[in-house]
N, C-alpha and C. Protein backbone atom coordinates (compact mmCIF):
# COMPACT_ATOMS: atom_id res chain seq x y z
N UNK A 1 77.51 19.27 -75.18
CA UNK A 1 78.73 19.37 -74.40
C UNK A 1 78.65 18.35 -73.29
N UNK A 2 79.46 17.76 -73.10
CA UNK A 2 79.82 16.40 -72.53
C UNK A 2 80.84 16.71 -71.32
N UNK A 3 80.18 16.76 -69.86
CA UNK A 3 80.49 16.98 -69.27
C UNK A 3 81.17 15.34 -68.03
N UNK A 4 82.63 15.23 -68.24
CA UNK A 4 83.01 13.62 -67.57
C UNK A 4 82.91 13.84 -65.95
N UNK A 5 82.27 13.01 -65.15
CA UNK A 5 82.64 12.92 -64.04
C UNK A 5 84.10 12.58 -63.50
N UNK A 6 84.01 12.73 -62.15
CA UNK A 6 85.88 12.72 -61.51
C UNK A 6 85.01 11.24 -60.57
N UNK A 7 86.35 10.62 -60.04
CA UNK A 7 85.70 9.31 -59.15
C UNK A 7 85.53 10.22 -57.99
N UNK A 8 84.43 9.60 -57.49
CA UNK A 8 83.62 10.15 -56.20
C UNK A 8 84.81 10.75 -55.24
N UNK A 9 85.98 10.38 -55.05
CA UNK A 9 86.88 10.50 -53.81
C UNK A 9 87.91 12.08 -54.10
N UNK A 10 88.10 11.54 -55.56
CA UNK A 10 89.10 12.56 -56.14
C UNK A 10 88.07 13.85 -56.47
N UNK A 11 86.76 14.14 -56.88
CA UNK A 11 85.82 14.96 -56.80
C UNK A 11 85.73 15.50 -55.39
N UNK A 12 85.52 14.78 -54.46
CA UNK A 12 85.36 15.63 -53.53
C UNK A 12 86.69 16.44 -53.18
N UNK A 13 87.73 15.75 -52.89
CA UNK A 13 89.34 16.44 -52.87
C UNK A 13 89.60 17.50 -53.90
N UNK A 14 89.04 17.36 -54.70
CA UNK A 14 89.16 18.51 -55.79
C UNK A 14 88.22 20.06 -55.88
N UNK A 15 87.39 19.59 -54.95
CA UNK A 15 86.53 20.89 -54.81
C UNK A 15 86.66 21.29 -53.64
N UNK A 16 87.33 20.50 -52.81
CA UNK A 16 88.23 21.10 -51.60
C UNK A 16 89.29 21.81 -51.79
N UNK A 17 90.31 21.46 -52.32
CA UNK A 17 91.35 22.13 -52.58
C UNK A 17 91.34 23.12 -53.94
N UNK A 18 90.29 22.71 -54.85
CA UNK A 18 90.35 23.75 -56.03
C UNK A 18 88.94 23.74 -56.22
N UNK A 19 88.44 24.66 -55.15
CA UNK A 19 86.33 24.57 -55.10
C UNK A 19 86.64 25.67 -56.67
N UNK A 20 87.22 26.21 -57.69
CA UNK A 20 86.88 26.87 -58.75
C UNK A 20 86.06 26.14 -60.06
N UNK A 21 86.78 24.21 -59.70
CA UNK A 21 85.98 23.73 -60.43
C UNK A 21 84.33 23.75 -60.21
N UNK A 22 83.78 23.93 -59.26
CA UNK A 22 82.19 24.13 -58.73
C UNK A 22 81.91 25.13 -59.65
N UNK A 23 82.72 26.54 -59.80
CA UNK A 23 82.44 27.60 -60.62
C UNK A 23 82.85 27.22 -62.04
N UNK A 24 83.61 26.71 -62.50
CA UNK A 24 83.72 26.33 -64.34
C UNK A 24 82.32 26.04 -64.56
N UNK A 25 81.75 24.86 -63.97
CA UNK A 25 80.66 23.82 -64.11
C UNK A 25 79.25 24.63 -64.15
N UNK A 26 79.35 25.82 -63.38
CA UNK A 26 78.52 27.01 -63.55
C UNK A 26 78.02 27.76 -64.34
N UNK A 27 79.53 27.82 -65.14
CA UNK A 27 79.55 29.04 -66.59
C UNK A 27 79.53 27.85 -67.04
N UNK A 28 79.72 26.81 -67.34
CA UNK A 28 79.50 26.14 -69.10
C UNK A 28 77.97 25.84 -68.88
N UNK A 29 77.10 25.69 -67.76
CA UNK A 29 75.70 25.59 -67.88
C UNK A 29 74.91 27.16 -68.12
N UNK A 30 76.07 27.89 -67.82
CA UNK A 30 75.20 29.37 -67.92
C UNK A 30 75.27 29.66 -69.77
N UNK A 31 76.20 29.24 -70.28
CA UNK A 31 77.14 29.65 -71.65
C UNK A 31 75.97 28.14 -72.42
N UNK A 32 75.94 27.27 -72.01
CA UNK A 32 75.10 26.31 -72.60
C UNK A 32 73.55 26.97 -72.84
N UNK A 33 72.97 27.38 -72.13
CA UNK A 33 71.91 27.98 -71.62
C UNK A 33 71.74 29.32 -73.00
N UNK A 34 72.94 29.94 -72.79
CA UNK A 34 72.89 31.07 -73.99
C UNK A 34 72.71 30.80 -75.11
N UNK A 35 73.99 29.43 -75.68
CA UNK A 35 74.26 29.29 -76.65
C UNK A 35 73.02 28.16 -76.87
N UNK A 36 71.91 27.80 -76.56
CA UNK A 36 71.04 26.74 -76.41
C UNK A 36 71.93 25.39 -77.14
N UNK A 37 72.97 25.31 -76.15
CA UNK A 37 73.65 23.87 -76.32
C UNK A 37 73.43 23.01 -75.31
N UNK A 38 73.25 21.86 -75.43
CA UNK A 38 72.67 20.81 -74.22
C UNK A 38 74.14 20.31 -73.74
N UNK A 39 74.49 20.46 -72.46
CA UNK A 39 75.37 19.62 -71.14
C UNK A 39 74.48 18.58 -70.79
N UNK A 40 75.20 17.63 -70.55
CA UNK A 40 75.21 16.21 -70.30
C UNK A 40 75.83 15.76 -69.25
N UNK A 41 75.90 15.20 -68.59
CA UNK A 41 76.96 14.58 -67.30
C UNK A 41 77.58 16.00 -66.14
N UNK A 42 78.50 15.67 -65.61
CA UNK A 42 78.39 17.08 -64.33
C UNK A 42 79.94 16.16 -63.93
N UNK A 43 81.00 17.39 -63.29
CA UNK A 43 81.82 17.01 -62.61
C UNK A 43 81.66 15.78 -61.74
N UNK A 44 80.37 15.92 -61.46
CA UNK A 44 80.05 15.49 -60.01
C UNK A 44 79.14 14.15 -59.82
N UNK A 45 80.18 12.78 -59.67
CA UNK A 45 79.65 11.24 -59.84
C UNK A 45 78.54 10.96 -59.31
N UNK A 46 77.92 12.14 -58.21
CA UNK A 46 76.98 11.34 -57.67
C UNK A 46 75.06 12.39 -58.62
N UNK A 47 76.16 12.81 -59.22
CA UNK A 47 74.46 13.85 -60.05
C UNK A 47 74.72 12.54 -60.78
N UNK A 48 75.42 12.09 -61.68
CA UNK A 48 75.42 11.07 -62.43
C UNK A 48 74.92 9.50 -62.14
N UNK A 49 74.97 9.63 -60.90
CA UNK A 49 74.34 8.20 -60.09
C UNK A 49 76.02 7.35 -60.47
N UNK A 50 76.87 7.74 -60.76
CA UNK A 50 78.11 6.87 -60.98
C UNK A 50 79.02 6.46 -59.51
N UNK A 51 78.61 4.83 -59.58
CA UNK A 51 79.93 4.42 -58.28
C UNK A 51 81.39 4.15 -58.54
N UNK A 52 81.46 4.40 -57.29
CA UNK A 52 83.21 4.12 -57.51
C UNK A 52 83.62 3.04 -58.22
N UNK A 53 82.73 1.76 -58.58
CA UNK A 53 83.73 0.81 -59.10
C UNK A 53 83.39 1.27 -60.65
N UNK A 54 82.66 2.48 -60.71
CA UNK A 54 82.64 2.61 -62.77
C UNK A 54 83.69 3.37 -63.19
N UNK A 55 84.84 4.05 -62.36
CA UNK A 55 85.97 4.17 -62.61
C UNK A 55 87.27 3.43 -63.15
N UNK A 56 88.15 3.93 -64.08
CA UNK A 56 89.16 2.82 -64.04
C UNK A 56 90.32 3.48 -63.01
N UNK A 57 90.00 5.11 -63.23
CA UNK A 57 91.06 5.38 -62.07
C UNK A 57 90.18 6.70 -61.49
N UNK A 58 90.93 7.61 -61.10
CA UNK A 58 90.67 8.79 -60.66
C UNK A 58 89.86 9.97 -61.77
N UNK A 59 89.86 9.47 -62.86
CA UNK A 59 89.54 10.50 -63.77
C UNK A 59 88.79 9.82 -64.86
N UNK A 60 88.88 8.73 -65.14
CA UNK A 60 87.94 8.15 -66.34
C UNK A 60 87.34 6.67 -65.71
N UNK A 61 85.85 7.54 -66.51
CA UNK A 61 84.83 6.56 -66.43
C UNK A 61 84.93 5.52 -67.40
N UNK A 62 84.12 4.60 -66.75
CA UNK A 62 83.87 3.17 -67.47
C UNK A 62 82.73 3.55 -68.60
N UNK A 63 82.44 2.28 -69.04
CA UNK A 63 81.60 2.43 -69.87
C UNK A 63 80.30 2.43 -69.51
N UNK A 64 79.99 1.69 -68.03
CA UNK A 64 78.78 1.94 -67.82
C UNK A 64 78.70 2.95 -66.96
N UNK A 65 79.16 4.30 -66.55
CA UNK A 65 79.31 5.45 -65.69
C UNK A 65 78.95 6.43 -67.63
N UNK A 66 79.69 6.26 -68.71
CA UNK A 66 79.22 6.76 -69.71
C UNK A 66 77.71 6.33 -70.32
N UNK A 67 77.36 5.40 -70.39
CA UNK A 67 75.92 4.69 -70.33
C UNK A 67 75.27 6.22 -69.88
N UNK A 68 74.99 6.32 -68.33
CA UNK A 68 74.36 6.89 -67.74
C UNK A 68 74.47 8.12 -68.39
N UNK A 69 75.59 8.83 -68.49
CA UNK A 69 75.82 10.20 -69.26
C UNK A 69 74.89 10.48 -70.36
N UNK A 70 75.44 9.51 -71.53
CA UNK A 70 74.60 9.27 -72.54
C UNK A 70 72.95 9.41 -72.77
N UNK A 71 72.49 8.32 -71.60
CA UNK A 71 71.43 8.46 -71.62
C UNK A 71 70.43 9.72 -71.09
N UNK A 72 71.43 11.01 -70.83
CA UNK A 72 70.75 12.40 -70.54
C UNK A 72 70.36 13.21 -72.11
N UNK A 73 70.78 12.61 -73.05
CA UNK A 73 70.84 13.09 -74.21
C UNK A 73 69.30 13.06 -74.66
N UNK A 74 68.73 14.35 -74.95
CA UNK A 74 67.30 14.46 -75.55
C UNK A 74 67.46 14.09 -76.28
């Protein structure tokens, strides 16, 4: 399960105004954990080491912000 980061700016605004995404990101690692399915990547650009310029906008990563994702894969 393939979890996309948000760009660093719109992530933080988003867990300000809707902190429930902090809790989704919770249960799919708790539900991963059960179902022994591996998560990859995190809401959150900076667990990912992803900068702002690996965005093309507010919501999708580049290819090298996916690179990094990828490379969490056992």
């Amino acid at each position: 399960l393939l979890l996309s980061p948000y760009h660093c700016s719109s992530y933080e605004l988003t867990i300000k105004e809707i902190p429930y995404y902090l809790e989704v990101e919770k249960k799919f690692k708790k539900l991963s954990e059960n179902l022994s399915i591996q998560i990859i990547g995190s809401y959150n650009p900076e667990k990912i080491e992803c900068q702002e310029n690996e965005f093309f906008d507010h919501m999708h990563p580049k290819e090298s912000c996916m690179i990094k994702i990828i490379n969490q894969i056992n």
